[in-house]
Every structure is written in structure tokens, then in C-alpha cells.
Protein backbone atom coordinates (compact mmCIF):
# COMPACT_ATOMS: atom_id res chain seq x y z
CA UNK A 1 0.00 0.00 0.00
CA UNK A 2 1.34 3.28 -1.13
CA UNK A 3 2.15 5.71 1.78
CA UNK A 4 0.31 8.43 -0.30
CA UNK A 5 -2.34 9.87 1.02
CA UNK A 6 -5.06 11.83 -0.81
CA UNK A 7 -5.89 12.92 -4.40
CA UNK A 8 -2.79 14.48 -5.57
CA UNK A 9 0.76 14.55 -5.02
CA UNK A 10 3.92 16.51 -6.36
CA UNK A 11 6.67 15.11 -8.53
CA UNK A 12 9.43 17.47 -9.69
CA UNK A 13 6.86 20.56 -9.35
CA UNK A 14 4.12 18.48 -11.75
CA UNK A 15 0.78 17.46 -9.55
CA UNK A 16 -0.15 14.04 -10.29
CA UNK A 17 -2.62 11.51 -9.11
CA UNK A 18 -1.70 9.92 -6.04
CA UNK A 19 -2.38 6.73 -8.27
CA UNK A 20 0.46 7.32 -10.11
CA UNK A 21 3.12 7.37 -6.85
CA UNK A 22 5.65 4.48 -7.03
CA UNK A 23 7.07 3.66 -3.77
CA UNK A 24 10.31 2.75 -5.86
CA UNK A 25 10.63 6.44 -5.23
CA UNK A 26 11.91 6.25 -1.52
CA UNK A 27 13.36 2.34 -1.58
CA UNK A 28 16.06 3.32 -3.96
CA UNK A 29 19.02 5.37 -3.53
CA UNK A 30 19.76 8.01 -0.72
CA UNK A 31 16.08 9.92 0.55
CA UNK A 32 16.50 12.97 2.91
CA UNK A 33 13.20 13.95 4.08
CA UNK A 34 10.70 16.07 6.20
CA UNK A 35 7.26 15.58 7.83
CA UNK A 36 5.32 18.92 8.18
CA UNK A 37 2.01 19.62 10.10
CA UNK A 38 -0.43 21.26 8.34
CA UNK A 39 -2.52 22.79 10.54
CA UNK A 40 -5.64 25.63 9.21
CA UNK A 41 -4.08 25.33 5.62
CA UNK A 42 -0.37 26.56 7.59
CA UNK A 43 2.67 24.26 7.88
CA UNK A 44 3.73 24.24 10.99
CA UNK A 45 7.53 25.73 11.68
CA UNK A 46 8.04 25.29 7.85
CA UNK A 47 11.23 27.35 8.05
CA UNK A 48 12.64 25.23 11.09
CA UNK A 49 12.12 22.27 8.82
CA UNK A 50 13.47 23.58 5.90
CA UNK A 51 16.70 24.62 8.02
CA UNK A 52 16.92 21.28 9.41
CA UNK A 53 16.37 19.75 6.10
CA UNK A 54 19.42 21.45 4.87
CA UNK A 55 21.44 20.62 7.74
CA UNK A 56 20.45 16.66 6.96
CA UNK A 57 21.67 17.27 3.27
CA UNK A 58 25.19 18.80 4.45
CA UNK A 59 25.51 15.85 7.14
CA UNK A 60 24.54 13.47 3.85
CA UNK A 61 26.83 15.33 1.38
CA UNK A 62 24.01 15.80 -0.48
CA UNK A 63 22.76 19.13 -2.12
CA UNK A 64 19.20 20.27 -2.04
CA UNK A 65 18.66 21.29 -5.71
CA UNK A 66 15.61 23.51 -5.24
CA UNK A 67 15.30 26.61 -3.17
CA UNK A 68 13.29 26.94 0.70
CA UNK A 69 11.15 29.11 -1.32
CA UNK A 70 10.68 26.99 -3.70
CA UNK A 71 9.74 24.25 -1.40
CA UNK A 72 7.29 26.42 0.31
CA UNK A 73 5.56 27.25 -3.18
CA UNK A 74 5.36 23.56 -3.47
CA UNK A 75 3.81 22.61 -0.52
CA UNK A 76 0.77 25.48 -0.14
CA UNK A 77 -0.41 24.09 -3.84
CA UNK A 78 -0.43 20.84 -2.69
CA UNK A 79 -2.20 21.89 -0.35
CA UNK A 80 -4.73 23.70 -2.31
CA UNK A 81 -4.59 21.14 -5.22
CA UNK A 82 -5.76 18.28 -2.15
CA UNK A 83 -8.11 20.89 -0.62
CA UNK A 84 -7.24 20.02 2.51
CA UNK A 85 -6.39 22.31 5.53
CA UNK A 86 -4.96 19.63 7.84
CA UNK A 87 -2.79 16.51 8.33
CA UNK A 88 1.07 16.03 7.43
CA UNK A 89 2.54 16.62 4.60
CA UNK A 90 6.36 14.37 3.62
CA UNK A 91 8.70 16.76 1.21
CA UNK A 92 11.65 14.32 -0.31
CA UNK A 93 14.83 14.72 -2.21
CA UNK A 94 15.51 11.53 -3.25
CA UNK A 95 19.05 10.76 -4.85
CA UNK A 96 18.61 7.73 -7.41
CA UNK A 97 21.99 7.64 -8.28
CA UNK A 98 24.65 10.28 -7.78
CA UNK A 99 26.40 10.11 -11.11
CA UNK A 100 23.15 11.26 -13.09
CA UNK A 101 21.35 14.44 -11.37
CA UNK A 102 18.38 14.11 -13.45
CA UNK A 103 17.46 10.73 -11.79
CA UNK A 104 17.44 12.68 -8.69
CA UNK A 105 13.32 13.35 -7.62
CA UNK A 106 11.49 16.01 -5.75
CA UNK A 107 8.23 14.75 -3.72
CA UNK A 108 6.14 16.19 -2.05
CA UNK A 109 2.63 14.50 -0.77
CA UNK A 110 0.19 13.75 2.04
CA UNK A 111 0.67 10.97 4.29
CA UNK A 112 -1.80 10.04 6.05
CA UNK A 113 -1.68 10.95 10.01
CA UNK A 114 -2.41 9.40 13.85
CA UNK A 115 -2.83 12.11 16.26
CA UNK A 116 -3.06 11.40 20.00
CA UNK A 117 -6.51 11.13 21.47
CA UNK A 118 -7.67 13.54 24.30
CA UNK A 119 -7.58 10.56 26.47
CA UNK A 120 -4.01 9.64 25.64
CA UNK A 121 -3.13 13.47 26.57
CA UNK A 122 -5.20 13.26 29.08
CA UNK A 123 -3.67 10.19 30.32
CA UNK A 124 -0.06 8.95 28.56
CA UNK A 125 0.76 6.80 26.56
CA UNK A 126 2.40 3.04 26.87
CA UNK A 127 6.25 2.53 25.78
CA UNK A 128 8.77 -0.01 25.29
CA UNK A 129 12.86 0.35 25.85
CA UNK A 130 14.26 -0.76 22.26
CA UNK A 131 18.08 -1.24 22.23
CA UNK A 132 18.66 0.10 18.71
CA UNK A 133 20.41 3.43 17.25
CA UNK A 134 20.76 5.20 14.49
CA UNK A 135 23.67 5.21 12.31
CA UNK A 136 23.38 9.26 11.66
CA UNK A 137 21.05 10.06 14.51
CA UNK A 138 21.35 13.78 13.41
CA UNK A 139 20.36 13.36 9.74
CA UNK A 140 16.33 12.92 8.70
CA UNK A 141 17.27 9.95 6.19
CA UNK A 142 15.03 7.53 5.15
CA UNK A 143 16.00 3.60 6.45
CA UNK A 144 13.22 1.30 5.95
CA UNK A 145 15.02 -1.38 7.74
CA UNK A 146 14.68 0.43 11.14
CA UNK A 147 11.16 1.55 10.81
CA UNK A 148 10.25 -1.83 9.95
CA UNK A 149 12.24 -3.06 12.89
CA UNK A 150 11.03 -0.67 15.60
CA UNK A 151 7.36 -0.56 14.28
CA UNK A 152 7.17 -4.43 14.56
CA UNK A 153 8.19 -4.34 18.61
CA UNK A 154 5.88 -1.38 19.02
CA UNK A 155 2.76 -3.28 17.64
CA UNK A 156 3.80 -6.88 19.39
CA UNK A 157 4.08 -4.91 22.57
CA UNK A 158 0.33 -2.82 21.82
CA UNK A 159 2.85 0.40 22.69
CA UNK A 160 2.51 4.28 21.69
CA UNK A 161 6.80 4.60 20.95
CA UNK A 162 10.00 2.51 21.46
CA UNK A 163 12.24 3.88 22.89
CA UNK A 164 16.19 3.69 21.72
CA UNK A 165 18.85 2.82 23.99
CA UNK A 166 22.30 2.96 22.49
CA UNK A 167 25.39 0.56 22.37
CA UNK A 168 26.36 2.33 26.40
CA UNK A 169 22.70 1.72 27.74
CA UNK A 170 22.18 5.31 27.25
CA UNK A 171 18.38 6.82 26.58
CA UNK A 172 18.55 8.87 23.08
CA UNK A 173 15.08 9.36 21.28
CA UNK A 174 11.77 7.67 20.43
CA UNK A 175 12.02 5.47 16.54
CA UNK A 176 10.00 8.62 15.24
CA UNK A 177 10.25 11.10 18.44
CA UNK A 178 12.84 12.96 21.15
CA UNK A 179 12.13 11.86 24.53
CA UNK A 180 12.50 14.22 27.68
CA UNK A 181 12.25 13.40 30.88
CA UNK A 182 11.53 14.72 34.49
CA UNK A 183 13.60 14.48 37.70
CA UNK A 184 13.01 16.61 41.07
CA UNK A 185 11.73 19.55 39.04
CA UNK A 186 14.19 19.11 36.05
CA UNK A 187 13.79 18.96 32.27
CA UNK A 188 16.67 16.16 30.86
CA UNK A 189 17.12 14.77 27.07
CA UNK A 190 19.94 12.84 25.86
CA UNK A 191 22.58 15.38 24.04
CA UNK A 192 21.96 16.70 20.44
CA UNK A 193 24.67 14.55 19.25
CA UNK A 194 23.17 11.27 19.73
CA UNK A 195 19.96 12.52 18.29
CA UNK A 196 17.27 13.79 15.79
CA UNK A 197 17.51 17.43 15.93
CA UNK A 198 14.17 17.14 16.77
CA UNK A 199 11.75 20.96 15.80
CA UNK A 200 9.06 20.18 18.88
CA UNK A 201 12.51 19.63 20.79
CA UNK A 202 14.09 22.44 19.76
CA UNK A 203 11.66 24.43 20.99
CA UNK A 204 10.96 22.76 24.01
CA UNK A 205 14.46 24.07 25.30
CA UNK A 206 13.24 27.45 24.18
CA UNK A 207 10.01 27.22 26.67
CA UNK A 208 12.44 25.45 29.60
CA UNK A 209 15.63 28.70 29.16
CA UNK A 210 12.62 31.49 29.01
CA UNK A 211 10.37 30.31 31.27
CA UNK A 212 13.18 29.46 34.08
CA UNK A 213 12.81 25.80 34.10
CA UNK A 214 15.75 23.92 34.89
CA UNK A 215 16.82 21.86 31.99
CA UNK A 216 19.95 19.45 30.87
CA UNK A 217 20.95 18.11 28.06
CA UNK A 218 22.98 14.66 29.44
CA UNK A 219 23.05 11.01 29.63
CA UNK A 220 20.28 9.33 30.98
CA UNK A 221 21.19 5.02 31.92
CA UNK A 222 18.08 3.25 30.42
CA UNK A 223 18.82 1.55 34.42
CA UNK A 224 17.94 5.06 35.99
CA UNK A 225 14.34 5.02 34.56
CA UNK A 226 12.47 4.04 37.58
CA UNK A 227 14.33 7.05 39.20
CA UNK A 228 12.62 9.29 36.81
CA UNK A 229 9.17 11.58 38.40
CA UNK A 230 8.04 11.80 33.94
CA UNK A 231 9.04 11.25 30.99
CA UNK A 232 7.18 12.59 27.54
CA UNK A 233 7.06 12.51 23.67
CA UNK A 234 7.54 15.26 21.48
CA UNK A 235 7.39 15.24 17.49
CA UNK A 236 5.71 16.85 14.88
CA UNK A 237 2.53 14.70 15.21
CA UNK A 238 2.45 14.01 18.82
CA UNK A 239 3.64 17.42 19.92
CA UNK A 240 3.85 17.05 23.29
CA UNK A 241 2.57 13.77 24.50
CA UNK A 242 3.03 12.05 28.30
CA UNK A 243 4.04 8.68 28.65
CA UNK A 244 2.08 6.78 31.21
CA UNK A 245 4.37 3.28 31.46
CA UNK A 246 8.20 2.32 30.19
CA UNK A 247 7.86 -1.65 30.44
CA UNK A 248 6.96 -2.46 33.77
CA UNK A 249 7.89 1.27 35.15
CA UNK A 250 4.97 3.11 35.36
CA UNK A 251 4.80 7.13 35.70
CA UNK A 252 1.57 9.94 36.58
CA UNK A 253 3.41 12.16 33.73
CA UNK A 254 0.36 13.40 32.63
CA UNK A 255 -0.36 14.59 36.29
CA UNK A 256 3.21 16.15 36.00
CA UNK A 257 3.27 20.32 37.12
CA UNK A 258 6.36 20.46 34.49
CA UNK A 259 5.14 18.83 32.01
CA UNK A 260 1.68 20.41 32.03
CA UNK A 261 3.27 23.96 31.80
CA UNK A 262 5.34 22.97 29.14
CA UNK A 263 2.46 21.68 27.09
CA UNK A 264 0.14 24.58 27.42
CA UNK A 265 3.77 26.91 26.96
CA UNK A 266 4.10 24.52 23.32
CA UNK A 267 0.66 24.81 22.55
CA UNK A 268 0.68 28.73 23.03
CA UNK A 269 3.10 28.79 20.68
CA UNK A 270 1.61 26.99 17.50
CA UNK A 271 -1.25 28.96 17.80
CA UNK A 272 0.47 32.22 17.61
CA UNK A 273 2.56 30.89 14.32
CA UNK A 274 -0.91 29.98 12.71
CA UNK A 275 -2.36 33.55 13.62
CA UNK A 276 0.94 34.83 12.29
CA UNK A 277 0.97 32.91 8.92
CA UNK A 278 -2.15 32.65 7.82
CA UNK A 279 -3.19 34.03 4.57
């Protein structure tokens, strides 16, 4: 089943049928890529993701062959073309083969979405430790194996997110989020270098420095989790998401003071970016 979602999608700035999408597109050569909220017909922290998508080509030494403007252009007529004011949008530069630029492809196209429930706001989600790690945590590439991998123990386990441990039992992300956690009134994440620069994490550290809450950036021992007062999801879907139970552990993050100002901080936030960018 195609991972296309909708009525049309965008190859190389023509809008096709969503019938016509090969998934050849992504299972072949090098794919850097992006997921974007779209949220009242406005992507989300569009130029944080374009940044961050050019940061992932540089760590790739790859080269984005279209301009952030360009992009943008791309993305609100898909938008229009689909009619649709919400869900995520995927922007790729795939790299077929390196010694022919003109096999390289631009994509751009709906996927379709799972947004938390009220109740799993309301009351966390379920996760699972996973002792996996990425190969170029910083760098939004696509690797099939891995999401295969991770989304297999996920669904065998009825969990929310797996969580990564790495080769020195350290905590780094989520398969397809960055994990914080909570200690004695304290905001920790595992260090940018072992992980997704993550845009809902990004600015996460922006609500802890401004609103004075103390936050680290260090190594967390998977062994130290039942130490830990919360722990929480954050991603471009998600957004800010509290997780209720790490294997047997089981946490009242949801209940958490921190972790409720920080969501109502993030969600502040968003809506002020909509009000600023929409047309």
C-alpha cells in the first residue's frame, strides 16, 4: 500500500494523481526527508524544517537542488490542489543515483496521520525500551530497515513509541520522536549529538531557558528510569505527549506540574505561528 495519502501529489513541481506514486521512489538510492504539520491550511515551523532539512543534506553530502522558497511554493499548492487544511505533509529529495542528477526526484505529498486522542493526553501513553540506534542520529534519512524493525516491537508490545537505547545503555530518542524526561523539578534529554535534531525539541528548550525551568541536556542510563518523576514525547505529530508506562515502570506524567506547563507553553506557541501565517 502506497504511503500516499489523498488525491494528488507533487513530482518534480508536476501534480499528479496519487495513483500514479511508485514507492520505488523512496526504496532506492539516498532519501533525505521532512514531515510537516499542516494545521488551518499553515505548515507548521516550515522554516525550522526547511533549516533542518538542509542541515540533513550537508551531514549526507548531499545538495538540495531547489530553493526553501521553492519548497514552500510547493507545498501550499499541494495543499490547495488536495483541498485540505490539515494533516502532514512528507517533502523528499531523493538521490537515485549520484552520477546522473536528473534521476534525482522532488516529492512532495500527504501521508496520512495518527494524532493522540484527548484521552491519551489526558492520560499517557504506553512505551517499550528498544536497544537500537541510528547510524546518523542527526540526519532525517530515510532507512526502511529500522522503521520496519522498531514498528514491529511497538505493535507486538500494543505500545505508543520505542524507545532507543544505544550501544552504552544510554536513553537517546523515540524510533519517530525525542524523549525528555523529568527528575526533582528538572527537564533532561539525551545530548543533540546522539539525536534527531528534533523541531518540537528544539523548541521545548526554548520554553524550559525562558520560562526558568531547569533543563539538561545529558546522559540518561536506560537503568535510571524508575528514578525518573516523567518522561514525555515530542514530534511533529504528537507534539507534546506524556508517557504513562516504560515496560513495567509506570509514571503519573500526565499529572506532571512540568510537564503540564510545558504543554500549554508549546501549545501557546503553534497557535500564535498559525495567527501569524495565515493568509
Amino acid at each position: 500500500m502506497s504511503e500516499c495519502y489523498g488525491e494528488y501529489f507533487i513530482e518534480n513541481g508536476k501534480i499528479l494523481d496519487c495513483n500514479k506514486f511508485s514507492d520505488e521512489y523512496v526504496m532506492q538510492g539516498t532519501s533525505l526527508y521532512e514531515v510537516i504539520r499542516i494545521i488551518d491550511s499553515v505548515p507548521v515551523f516550515l522554516e525550522r524544517h526547511l533549516d533542518r532539512l538542509d542541515n540533513s543534506a550537508k551531514l549526507a553530502n548531499k545538495k538540495l537542488w531547489m530553493s526553501k522558497k521553492n519548497i514552500k511554493d510547493a507545498i501550499l499548492e499541494l495543499i490547495k490542489a488536495n483541498k485540505t487544511n490539515e494533516g502532514n505533509i512528507k517533502i523528499i529529495f531523493n538521490y537515485g543515483n549520484v552520477e546522473r542528477e536528473n534521476n534525482n526526484t522532488f516529492l512532495v505529498y500527504f501521508i496520512e496521520h495518527h494524532y493522540p486522542s484527548a484521552e491519551q493526553y489526558s492520560l499517557g501513553v504506553p512505551a517499550i525500551l528498544c536497544f537500537k540506534e541510528r547510524s546518523n542520529p542527526n540526519a532525517k534519512i530515510i532507512n526502511n530497515n529500522f522503521r520496519s524493525e522498531t514498528d514491529e516491537k511497538i505493535k507486538s508490545s500494543n505500545s505508543y513509541e520505542a524507545i532507543l537505547v544505544d550501544r552504552n545503555n544510554y536513553i537517546t530518542e523515540g524510533s519517530r520522536s525525542n524523549i525528555f524526561m523529568v527528575k526533582d523539578n528538572c527537564v533532561i534529554t539525551a545530548p543533540l549529538e546522539a539525536v534527531l535534531p528534533g523541531i518540537t525539541r528544539e523548541i521545548i528548550i526554548e520554553i524550559c531557558k525562558k520560562e526558568e525551568i531547569n533543563f539538561f541536556e545529558k546522559n540518561v542510563s536506560f537503568n535510571q528510569i524508575s528514578d525518573l518523576d516523567a518522561l514525555f514525547i515530542t514530534g511533529t505529530s504528537p507534539k507534546i505527549l506524556p508517557i504513562s508506562k516504560v515496560d513495567d515502570f509506570v509514571f503519573k506524567s500526565s499529572t506532571n506540574i512540568i510537564v503540564q506547563s510545558i504543554m500549554r507553553h508549546y501549545n501557546r506557541i503553534i497557535e500564535e505561528y498559525i495567527k501569524e501565517n495565515k493568509k
